[in-house]
Protein backbone atom coordinates (compact mmCIF):
# COMPACT_ATOMS: atom_id res chain seq x y z
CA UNK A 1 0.00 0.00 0.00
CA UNK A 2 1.23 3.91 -0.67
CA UNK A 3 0.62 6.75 1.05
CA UNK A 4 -0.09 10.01 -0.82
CA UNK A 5 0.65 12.94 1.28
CA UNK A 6 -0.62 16.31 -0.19
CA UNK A 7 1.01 19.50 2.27
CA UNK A 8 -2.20 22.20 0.80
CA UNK A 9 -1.88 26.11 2.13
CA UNK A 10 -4.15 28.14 -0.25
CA UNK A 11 -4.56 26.14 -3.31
CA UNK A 12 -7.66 26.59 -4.31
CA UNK A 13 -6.92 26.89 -7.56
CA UNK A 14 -5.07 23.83 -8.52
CA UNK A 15 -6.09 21.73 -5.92
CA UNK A 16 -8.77 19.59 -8.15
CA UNK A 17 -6.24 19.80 -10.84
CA UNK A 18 -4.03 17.89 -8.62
CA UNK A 19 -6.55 15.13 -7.13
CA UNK A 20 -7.81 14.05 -9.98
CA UNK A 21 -4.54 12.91 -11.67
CA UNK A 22 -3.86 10.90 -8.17
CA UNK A 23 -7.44 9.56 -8.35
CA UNK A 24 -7.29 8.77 -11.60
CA UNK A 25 -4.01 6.79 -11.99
CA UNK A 26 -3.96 3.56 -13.86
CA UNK A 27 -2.51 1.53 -11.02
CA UNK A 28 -4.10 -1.30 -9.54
CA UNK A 29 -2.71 -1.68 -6.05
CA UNK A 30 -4.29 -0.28 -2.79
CA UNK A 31 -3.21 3.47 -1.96
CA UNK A 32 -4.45 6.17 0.07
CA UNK A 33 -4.67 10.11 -0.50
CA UNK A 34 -4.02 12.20 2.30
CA UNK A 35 -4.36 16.21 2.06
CA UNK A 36 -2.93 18.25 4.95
CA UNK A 37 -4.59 21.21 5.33
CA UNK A 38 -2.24 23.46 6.76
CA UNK A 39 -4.50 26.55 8.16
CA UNK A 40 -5.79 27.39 4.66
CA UNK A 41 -7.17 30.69 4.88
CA UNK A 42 -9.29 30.42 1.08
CA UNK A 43 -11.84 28.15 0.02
CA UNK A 44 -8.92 25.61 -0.82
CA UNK A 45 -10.66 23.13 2.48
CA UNK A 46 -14.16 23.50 1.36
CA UNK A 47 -12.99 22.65 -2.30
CA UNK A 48 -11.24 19.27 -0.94
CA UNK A 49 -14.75 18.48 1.74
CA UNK A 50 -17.11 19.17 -1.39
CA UNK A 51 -14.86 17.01 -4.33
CA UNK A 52 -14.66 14.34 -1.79
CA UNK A 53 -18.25 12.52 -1.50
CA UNK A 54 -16.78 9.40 -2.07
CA UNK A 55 -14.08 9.41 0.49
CA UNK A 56 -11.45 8.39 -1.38
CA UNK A 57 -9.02 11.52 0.01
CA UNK A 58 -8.16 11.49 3.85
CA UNK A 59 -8.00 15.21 4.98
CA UNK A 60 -6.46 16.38 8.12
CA UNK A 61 -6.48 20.24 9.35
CA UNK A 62 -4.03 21.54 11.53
CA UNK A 63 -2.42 24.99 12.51
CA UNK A 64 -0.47 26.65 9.52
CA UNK A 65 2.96 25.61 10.59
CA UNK A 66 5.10 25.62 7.14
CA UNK A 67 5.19 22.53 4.30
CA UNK A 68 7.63 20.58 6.45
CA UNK A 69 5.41 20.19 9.67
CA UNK A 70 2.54 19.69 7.23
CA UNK A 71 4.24 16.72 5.55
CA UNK A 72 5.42 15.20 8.81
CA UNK A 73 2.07 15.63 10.22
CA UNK A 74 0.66 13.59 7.18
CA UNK A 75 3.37 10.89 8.06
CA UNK A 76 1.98 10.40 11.66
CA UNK A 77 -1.49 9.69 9.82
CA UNK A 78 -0.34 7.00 7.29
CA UNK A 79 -2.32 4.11 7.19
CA UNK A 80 -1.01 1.19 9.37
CA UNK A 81 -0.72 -1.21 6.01
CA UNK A 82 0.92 1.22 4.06
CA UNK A 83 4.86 0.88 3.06
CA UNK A 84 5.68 3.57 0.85
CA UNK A 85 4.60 6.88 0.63
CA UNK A 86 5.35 10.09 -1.72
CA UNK A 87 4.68 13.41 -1.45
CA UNK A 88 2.50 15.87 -3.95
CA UNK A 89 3.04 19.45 -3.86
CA UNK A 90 -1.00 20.92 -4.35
CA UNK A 91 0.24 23.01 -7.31
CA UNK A 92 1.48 20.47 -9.12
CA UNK A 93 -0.25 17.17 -10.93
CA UNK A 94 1.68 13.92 -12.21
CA UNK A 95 1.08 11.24 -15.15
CA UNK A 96 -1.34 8.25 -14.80
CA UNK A 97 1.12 6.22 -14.93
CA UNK A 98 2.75 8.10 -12.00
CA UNK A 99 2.39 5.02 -9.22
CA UNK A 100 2.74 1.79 -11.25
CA UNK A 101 6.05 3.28 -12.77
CA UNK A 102 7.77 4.33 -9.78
CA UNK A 103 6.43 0.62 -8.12
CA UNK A 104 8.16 -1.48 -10.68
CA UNK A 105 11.39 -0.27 -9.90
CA UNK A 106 13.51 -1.82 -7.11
CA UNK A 107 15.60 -0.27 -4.14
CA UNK A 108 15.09 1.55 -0.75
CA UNK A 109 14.30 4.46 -3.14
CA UNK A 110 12.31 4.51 -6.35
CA UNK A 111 12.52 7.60 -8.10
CA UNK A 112 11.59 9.42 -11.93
CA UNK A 113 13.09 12.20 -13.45
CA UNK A 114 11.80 15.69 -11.77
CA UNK A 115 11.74 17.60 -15.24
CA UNK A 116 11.33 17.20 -18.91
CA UNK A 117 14.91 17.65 -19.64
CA UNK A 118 17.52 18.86 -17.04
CA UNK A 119 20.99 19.92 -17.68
CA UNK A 120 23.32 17.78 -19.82
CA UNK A 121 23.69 14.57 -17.41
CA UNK A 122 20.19 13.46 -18.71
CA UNK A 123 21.17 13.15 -22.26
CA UNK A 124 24.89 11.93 -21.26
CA UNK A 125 23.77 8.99 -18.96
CA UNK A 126 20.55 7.78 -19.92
CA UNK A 127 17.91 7.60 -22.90
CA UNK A 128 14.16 7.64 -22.25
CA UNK A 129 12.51 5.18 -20.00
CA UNK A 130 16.27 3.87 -19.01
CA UNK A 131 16.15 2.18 -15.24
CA UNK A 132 19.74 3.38 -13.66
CA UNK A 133 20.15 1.24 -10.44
CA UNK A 134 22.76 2.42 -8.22
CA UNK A 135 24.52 0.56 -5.17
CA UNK A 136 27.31 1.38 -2.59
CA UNK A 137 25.92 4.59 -2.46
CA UNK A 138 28.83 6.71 -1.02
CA UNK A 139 31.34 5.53 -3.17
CA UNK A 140 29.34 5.83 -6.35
CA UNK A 141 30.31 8.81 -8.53
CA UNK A 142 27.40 8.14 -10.97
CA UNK A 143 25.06 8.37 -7.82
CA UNK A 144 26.98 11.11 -6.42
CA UNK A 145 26.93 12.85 -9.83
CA UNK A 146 22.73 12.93 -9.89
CA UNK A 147 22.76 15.24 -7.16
CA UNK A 148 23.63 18.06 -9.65
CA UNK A 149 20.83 17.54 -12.11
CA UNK A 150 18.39 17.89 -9.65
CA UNK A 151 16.73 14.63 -9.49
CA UNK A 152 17.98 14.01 -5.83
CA UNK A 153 16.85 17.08 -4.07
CA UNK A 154 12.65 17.18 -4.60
CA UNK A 155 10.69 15.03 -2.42
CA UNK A 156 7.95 14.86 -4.98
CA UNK A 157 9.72 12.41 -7.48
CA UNK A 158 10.40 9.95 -5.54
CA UNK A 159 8.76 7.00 -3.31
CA UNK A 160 10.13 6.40 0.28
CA UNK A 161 10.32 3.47 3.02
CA UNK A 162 7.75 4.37 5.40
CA UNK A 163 10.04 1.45 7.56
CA UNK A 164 13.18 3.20 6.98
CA UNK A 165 11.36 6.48 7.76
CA UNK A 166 10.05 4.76 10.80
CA UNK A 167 12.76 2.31 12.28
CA UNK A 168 15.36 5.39 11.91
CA UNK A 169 13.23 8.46 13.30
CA UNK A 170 13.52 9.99 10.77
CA UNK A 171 11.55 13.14 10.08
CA UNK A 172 11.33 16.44 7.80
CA UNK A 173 13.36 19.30 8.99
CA UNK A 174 11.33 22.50 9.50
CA UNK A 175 13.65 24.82 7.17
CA UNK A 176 13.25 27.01 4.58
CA UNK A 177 14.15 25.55 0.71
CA UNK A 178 16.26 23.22 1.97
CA UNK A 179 14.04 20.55 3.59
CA UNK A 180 13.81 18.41 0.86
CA UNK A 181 17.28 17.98 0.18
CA UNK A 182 17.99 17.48 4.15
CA UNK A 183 15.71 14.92 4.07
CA UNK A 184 16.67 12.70 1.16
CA UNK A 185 20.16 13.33 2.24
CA UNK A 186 19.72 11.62 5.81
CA UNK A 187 17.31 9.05 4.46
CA UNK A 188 20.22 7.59 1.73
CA UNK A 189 22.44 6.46 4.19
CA UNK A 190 20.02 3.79 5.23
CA UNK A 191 19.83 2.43 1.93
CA UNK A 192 21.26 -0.32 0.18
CA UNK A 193 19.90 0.44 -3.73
CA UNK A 194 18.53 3.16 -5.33
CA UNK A 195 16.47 3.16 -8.77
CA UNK A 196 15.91 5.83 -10.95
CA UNK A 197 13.67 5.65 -14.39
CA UNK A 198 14.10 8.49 -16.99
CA UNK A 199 10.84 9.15 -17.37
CA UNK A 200 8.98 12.56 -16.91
CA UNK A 201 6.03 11.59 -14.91
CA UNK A 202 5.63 14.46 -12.32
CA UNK A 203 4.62 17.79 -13.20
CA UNK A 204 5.96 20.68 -11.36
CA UNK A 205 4.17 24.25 -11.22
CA UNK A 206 6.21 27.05 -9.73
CA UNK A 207 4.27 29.85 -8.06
CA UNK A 208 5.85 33.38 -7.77
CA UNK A 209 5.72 34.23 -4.31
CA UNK A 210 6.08 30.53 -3.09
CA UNK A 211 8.94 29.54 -0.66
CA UNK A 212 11.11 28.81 -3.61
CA UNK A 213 10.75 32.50 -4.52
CA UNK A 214 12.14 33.78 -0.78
CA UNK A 215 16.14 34.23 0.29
CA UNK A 216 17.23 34.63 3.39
CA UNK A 217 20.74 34.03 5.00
CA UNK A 218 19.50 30.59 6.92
CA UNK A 219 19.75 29.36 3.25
CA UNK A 220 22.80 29.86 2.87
CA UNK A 221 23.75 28.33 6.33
CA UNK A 222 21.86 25.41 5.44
CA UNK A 223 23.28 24.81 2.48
CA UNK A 224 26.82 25.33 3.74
CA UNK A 225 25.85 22.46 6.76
CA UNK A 226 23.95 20.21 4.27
CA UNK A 227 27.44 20.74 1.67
CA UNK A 228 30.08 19.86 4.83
CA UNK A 229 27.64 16.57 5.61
CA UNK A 230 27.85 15.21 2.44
CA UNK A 231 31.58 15.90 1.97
CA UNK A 232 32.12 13.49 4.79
CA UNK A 233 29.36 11.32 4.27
CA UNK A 234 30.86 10.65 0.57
CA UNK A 235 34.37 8.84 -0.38
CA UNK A 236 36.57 11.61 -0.43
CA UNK A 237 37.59 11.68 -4.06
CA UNK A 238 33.80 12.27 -4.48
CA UNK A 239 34.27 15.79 -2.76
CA UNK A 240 34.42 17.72 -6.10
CA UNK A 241 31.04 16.21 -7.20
CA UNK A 242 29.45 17.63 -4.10
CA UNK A 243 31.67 21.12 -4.87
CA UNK A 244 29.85 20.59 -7.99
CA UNK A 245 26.39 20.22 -6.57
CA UNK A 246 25.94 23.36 -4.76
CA UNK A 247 28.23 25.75 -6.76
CA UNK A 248 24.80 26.83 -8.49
CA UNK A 249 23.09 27.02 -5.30
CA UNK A 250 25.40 29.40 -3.85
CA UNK A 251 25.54 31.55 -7.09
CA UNK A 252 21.90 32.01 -7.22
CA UNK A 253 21.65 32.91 -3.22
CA UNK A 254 24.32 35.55 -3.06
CA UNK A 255 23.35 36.62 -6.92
CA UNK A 256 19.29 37.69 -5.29
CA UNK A 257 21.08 39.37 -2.20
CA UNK A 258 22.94 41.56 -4.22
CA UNK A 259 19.74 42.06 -6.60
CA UNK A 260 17.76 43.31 -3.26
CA UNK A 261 20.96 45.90 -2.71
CA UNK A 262 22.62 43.26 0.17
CA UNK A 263 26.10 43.25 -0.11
CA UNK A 264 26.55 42.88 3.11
CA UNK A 265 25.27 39.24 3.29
CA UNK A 266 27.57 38.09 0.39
CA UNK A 267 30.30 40.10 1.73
CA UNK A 268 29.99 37.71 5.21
CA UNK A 269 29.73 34.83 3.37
CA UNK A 270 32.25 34.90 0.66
CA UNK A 271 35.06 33.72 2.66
CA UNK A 272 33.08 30.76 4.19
CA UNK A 273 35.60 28.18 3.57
CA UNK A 274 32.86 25.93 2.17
CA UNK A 275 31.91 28.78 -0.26
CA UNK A 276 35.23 29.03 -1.44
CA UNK A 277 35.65 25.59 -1.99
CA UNK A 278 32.73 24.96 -4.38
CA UNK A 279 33.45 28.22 -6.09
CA UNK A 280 37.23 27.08 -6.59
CA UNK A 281 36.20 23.97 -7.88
CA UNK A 282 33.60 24.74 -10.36
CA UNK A 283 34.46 24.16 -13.64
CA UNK A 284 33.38 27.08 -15.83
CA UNK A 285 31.68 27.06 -19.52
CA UNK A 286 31.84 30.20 -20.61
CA UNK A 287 34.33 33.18 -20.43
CA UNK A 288 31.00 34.97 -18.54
CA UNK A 289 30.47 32.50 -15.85
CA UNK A 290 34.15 32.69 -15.18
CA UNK A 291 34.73 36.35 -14.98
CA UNK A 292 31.43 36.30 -13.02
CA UNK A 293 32.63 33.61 -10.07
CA UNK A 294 35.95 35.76 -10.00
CA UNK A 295 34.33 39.06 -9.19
CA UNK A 296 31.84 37.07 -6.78
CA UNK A 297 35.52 35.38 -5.14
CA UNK A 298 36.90 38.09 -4.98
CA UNK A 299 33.80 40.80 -3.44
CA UNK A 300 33.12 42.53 -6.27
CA UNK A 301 29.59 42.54 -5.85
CA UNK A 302 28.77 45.84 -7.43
CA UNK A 303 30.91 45.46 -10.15
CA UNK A 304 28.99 42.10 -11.14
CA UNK A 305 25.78 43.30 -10.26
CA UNK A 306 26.22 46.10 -12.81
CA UNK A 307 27.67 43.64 -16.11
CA UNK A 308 26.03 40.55 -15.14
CA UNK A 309 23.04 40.62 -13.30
CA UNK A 310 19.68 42.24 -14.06
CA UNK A 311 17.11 42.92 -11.62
């Protein structure tokens, strides 16, 4: 059995959208649809109560307390049969054949590609509908090297071990953008295989004005925690493919502070040794990008916010 857990804050506009391509999958084993209303202040919860006269959706209300505490409230509330569960963002909608393509993979973690088409590892390591399996995880620089397209970090691609969840205590960290990433992060080191099908099966919607929209400086603390973990959770000659990893995450933090006129967050952060390291690492394409990372290295902020960045 699978557990669908739906976080919902204020979706009444997609929220139909998104049940009915869970309801109407073409799978034939037993799942269950949980929405988690988390202190919806629109007409999002009478939209779920009136669409669901047949009972097929499970829907919880608590306190608005932020996606994380939302999805780990929907874990406390899976059914006692069930053994995996996934995770559906309410803006977003996925395939019908979302459920019985993720199930006929093997592993500890079953997971699709997030996006049509992302970056160049999709075209250099697989083809269409190609089943990668990967094993001793932290030693793997093919696993370690998925990270950077992407597929790794979502929650939404991807089915989970509700008994690894559960035997390990594990649970969804209540921080901003990162969560998701945290999470899958901790929960890989209890597995033995991984499978991943190239197969676009997930549809992701982002809304302006959603957490993915926000910055703050906890990102960047978060990402420089969740980049040190990794390091040492990896075989060391795997380092530069975690470098490699969050070089574009740091880029696009300290590139929106200094488009909201905050130098002096990048300023602070620029000699994080962390920082330093990804940005050293990086291999650059273009003579752009690496006149770009040299003026960021170096605290040139204003000089690159003024050739390379637009508001």
């Amino acid at each position: 059995m699978i557990s669908i857990i739906i976080p919902m804050y204020n979706s009444e506009s997609t929220i139909i959208r998104c049940l009915d391509a869970i309801i109407n999958q073409n799978y034939d084993g037993r799942y269950e649809i949980i929405v988690v209303n988390d202190g919806s202040t629109d007409n999002s919860l009478s939209i779920v109560n009136n669409y669901n006269k047949a009972g097929r959706v499970t829907i919880l209300t608590k306190e608005n307390g932020g996606p994380a505490s939302a999805r780990n409230f929907g874990l406390m509330h899976c059914h006692p049969d069930s053994k995996w569960v996934t995770f559906i963002d309410s803006d977003d909608y996925v395939e019908p054949s979302f459920l019985s393509q993720l199930t006929s993979l093997d592993g500890d973690l079953k997971m699709c590609m997030p996006f049509p088409k992302y970056g160049e590892w999709k075209d250099r390591i697989a083809k269409d509908d190609d089943i990668i399996q990967f094993k001793n995880l932290s030693s793997s620089k093919e696993f370690a090297s998925i990270f950077k397209c992407g597929t790794m970090c979502p929650f939404w691609n991807k089915l989970f071990s509700l008994d690894i969840i559960h035997n390990n205590n594990l649970s969804i960290p209540d921080i901003r953008l990162l969560e998701d990433a945290d999470f899958v992060f901790r929960y890989i080191q209890y597995c033995d295989t991984v499978s991943w099908k190239n197969s676009h099966i997930y549809n992701y919607i982002h809304r302006p004005g959603s957490e993915t929209s926000k910055i703050g400086e906890d990102m960047l603390v978060n990402y420089i925690r969740l980049h040190k973990d990794m390091t040492e959770w990896f075989a060391s000659e795997l380092a530069i493919e975690i470098d490699e990893f969050v070089y574009p995450q740091y880029i696009s933090m300290l590139r929106r502070f200094i488009v909201n006129n905050d130098l002096v967050t990048p300023k602070k952060y620029i000699q994080d040794k962390w920082i330093r390291k990804s940005l050293t690492n990086h291999k650059t394409v273009s003579a752009g990008e690496s006149a770009f990372r040299t003026l960021m290295k170096y605290g040139f902020f204003k000089t690159a916010k003024k050739l390379f960045i637009k508001a």
